[in-house]
Structure formats: C-alpha cells, structure tokens
Protein backbone atom coordinates (compact mmCIF):
# COMPACT_ATOMS: atom_id res chain seq x y z
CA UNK A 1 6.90 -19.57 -2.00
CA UNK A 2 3.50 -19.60 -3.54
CA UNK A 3 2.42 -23.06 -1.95
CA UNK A 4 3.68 -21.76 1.39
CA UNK A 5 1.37 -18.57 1.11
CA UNK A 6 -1.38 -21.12 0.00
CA UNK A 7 -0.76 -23.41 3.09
CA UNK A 8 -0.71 -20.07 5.58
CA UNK A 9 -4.11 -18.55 3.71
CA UNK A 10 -5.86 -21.89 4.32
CA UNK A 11 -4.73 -22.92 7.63
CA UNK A 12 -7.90 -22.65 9.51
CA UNK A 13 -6.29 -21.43 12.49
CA UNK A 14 -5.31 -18.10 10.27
CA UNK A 15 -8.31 -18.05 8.49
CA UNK A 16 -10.23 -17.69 12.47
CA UNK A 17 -8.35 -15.07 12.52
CA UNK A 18 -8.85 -13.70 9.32
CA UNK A 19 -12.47 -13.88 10.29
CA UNK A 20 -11.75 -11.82 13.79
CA UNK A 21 -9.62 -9.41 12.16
CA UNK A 22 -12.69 -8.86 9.66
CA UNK A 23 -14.94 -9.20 11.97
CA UNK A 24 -13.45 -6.01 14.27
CA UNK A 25 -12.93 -3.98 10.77
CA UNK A 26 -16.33 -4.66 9.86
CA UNK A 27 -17.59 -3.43 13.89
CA UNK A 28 -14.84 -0.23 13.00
CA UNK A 29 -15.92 0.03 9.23
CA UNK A 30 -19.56 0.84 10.24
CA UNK A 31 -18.56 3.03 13.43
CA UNK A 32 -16.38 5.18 10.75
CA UNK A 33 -20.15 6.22 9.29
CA UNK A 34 -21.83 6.81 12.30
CA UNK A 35 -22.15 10.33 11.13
CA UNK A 36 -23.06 10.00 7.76
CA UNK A 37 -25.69 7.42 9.03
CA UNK A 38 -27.06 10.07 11.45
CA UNK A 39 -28.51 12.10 8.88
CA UNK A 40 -29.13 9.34 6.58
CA UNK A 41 -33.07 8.67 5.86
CA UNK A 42 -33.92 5.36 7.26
CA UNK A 43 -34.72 4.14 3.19
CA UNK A 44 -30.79 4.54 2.38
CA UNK A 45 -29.26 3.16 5.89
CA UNK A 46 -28.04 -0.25 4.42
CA UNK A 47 -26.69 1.35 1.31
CA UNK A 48 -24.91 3.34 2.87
CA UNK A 49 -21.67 1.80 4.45
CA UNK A 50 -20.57 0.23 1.57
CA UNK A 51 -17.12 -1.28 2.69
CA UNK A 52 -18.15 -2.34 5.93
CA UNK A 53 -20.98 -3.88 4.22
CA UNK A 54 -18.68 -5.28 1.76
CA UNK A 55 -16.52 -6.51 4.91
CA UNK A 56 -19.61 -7.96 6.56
CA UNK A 57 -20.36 -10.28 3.51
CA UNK A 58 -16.60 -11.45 3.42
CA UNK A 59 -16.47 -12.03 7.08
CA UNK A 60 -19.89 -14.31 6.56
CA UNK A 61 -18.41 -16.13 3.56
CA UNK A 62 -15.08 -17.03 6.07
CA UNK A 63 -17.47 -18.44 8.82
CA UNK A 64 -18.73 -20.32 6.17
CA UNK A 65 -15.83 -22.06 4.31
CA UNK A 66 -15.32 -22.73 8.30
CA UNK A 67 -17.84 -24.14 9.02
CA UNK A 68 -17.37 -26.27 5.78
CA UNK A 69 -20.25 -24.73 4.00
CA UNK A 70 -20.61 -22.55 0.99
CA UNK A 71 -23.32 -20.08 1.03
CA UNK A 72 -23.17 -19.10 -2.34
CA UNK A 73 -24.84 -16.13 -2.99
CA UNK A 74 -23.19 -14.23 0.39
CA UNK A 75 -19.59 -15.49 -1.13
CA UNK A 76 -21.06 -13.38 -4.26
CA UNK A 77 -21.41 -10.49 -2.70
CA UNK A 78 -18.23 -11.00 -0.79
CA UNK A 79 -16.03 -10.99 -3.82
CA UNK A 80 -17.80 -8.31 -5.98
CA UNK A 81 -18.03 -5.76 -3.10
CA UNK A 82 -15.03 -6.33 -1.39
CA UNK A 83 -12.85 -5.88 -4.73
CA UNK A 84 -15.12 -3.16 -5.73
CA UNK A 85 -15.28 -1.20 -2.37
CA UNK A 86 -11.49 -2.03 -1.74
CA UNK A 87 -10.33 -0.42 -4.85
CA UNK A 88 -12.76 2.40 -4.74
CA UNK A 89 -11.19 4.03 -1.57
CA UNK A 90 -7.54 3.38 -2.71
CA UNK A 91 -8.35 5.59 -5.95
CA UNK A 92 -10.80 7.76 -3.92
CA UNK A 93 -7.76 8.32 -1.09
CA UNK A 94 -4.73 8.78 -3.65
CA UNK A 95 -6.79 10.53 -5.64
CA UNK A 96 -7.62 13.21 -2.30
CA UNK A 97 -4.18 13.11 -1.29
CA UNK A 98 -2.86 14.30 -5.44
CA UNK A 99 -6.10 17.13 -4.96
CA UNK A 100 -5.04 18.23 -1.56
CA UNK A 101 -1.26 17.42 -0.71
CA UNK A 102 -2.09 15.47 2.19
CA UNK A 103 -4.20 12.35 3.97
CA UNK A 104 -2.97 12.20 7.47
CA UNK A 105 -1.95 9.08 8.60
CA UNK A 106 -6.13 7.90 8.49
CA UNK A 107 -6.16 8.62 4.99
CA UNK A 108 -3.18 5.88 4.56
CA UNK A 109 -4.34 3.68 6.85
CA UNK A 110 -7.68 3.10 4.58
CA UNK A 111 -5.34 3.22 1.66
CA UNK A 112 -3.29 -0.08 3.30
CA UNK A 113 -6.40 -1.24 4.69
CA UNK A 114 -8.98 -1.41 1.70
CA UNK A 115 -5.85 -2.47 -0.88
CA UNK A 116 -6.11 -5.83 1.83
CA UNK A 117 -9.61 -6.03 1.56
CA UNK A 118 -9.56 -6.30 -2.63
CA UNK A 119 -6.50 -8.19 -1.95
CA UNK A 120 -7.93 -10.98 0.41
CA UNK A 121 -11.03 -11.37 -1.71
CA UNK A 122 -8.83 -12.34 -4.53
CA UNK A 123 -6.38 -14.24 -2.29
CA UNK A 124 -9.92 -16.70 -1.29
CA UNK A 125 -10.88 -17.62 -4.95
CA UNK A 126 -10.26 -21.20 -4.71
CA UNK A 127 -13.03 -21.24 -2.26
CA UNK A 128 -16.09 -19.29 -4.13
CA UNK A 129 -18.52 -21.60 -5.25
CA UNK A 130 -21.34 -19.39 -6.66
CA UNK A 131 -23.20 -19.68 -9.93
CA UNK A 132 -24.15 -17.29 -12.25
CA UNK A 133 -27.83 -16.94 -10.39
CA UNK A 134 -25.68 -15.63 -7.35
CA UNK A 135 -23.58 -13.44 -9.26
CA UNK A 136 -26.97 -12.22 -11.26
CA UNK A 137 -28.29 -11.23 -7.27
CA UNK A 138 -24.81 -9.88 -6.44
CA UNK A 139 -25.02 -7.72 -9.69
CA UNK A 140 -28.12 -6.38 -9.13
CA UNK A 141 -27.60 -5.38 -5.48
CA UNK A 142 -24.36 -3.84 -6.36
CA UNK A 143 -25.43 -1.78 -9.59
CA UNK A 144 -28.64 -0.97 -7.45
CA UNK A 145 -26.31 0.55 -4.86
CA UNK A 146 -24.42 2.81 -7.61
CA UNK A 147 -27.90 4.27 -8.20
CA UNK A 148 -28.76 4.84 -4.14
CA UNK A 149 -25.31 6.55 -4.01
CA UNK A 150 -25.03 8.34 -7.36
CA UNK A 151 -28.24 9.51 -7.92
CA UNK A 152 -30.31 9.50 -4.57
CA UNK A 153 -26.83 11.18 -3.42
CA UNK A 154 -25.69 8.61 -0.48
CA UNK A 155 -22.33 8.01 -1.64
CA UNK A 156 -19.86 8.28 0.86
CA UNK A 157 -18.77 11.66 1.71
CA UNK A 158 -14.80 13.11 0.22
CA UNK A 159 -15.17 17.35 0.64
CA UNK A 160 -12.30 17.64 -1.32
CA UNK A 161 -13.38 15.65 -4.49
CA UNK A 162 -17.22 16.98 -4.10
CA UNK A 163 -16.28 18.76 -7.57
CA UNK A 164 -16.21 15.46 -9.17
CA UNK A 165 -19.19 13.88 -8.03
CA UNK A 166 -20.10 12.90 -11.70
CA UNK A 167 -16.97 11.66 -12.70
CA UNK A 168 -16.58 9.39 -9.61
CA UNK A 169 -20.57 8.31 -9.82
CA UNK A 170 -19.37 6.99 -13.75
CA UNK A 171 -15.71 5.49 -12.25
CA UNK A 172 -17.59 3.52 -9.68
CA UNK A 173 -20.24 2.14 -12.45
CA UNK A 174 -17.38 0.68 -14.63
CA UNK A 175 -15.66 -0.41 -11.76
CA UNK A 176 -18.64 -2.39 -10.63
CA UNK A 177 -18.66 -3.83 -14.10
CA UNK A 178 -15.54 -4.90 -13.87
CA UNK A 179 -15.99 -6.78 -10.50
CA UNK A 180 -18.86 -7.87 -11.67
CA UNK A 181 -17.27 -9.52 -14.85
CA UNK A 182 -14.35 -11.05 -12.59
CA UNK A 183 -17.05 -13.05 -10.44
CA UNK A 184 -18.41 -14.46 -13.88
CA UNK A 185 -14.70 -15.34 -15.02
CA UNK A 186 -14.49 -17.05 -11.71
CA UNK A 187 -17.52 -19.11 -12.50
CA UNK A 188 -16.57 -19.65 -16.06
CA UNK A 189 -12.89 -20.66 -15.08
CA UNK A 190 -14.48 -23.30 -12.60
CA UNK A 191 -17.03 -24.58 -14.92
CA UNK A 192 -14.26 -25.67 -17.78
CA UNK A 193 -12.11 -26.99 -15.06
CA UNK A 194 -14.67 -29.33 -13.73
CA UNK A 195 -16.20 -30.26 -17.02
C-alpha cells in the first residue's frame, strides 16, 4: 500500500498536476484576501496572505523537483509554511465552528483544504534538500511574520475569535517552532543517513 502511494506521489505526471492544482489554489488563496489586502498598508502586503504565500513556495519547490533541481532555501519555506499555515486554519476553523455552531460549507472546505496542504508538505519529504542555512532564512522569515501579524496586527481576520487575539498570536509562535524544529529534524535525519 505504502509503496503504491509512493509510486502515485512521485509519478511526475501527478506531481504536474499537483503543481496545477497548487498553482490554481495559490491564484484562489490570494483572491480569498483581496479584501483584507485592500486596506492593507503597502509595508505589510506580502505578509499578509500567509497560506497562499505558503502555497506559492510549495508550488515553486514542485516546479523544481520537476525540473530536476532543488532550490533549497524556497523548499524551506515550502515545508515550514505550508505545515505551519495548513494547521493554523484547521485549528483556527474548528476552533470558529466549537465558538459559533457553524462554518458553512467554506469554512469546511478550508478545513479539508489546508489539512492537504500540511499533509502534502509532509507527503514530499524525501525530496527537501535544504541545509540548516535555509532553514535559518526560513526561520527568520516565518518568526518575522508572527511579529507583522501579531503585533503590527495583520493577521488574518476570524470576527468570531477576535476575543482571543493573544492567545492565537502565542499558539501560532509555538506552532512556528514546531515547524520550524521539524525542517531541522528533516535535515538532521538526512545528514546521519548519508554519513
């Protein structure tokens, strides 16, 4: 079963389209913030859409491994943000729908769809070749985007959890930690298997 999944993941016909279907969430992803981005200063637009930025970075690391090449610190990024991002909403959704009742069929749909975009990063480790300089960069731009959000006030927008602004702000910090410390397992994982 698992070899099967393995040959299906890294057939490159499926991973083309694993890069289209990422490629169209991404082009959705950053659509979905249109009006968050409207009345976002110009100094906070790129740390703003965090999953479609997270998307973007994944979709980039797929052309890539495509394309035969490994750029390492984009496949960085990829991993941290996608996990991180990807997890965030599921918590941030469930966590709306246990405060409220309710999500609509949207709120479930980002449920499904960020679980698959922690889940893919994961599902692609075989592939990651960064070092710990990439994951360093990756770090930085990711705990650097927990401050833009946090305390500059950019996160993304939940009405219903607005209550719990500082509990989410220290949530997402730990949970970049974590993602953060998976990347370096990753590398450290690697590094005893080749040596």
């Amino acid at each position: 079963m698992l070899m099967h999944l393995k040959m299906l993941l890294y057939n490159k016909s499926f991973m083309w389209l694993m890069f289209f279907v990422n490629l169209l969430g991404t082009i959705y992803g950053y659509i979905w913030y249109e009006g968050q981005l409207s009345v976002t200063e110009a100094k906070f637009l790129m740390f703003v859409p965090d999953s479609p930025t997270a998307s973007l970075f994944f979709t980039i690391a797929l052309l890539g491994w495509l394309l035969k090449k490994n750029w390492k610190l984009i496949e960085a990024l990829a991993l941290i943000t996608l996990v991180k991002y990807g997890l965030w909403a599921v918590v941030m959704n469930i966590w709306t729908y246990l405060e409220t009742g309710g999500i609509g069929w949207m709120g479930w749909m980002l449920v499904a769809s960020h679980f698959a975009m922690a889940l893919q990063a994961v599902l692609y480790i075989p592939f990651y070749r960064f070092k710990l300089g990439h994951i360093l960069m990756a770090a930085i731009w990711t705990l650097h985007n927990d401050v833009i959000d946090y305390v500059f006030g950019q996160m993304p927008t939940y009405r219903s959890l607005s209550d719990y602004a500082n509990n989410i702000g220290y949530f997402t910090f730990w949970l970049s930690i974590a993602c953060i410390l998976l990347a370096i397992s990753i590398y450290q994982r690697r590094s005893n298997h080749i040596s």
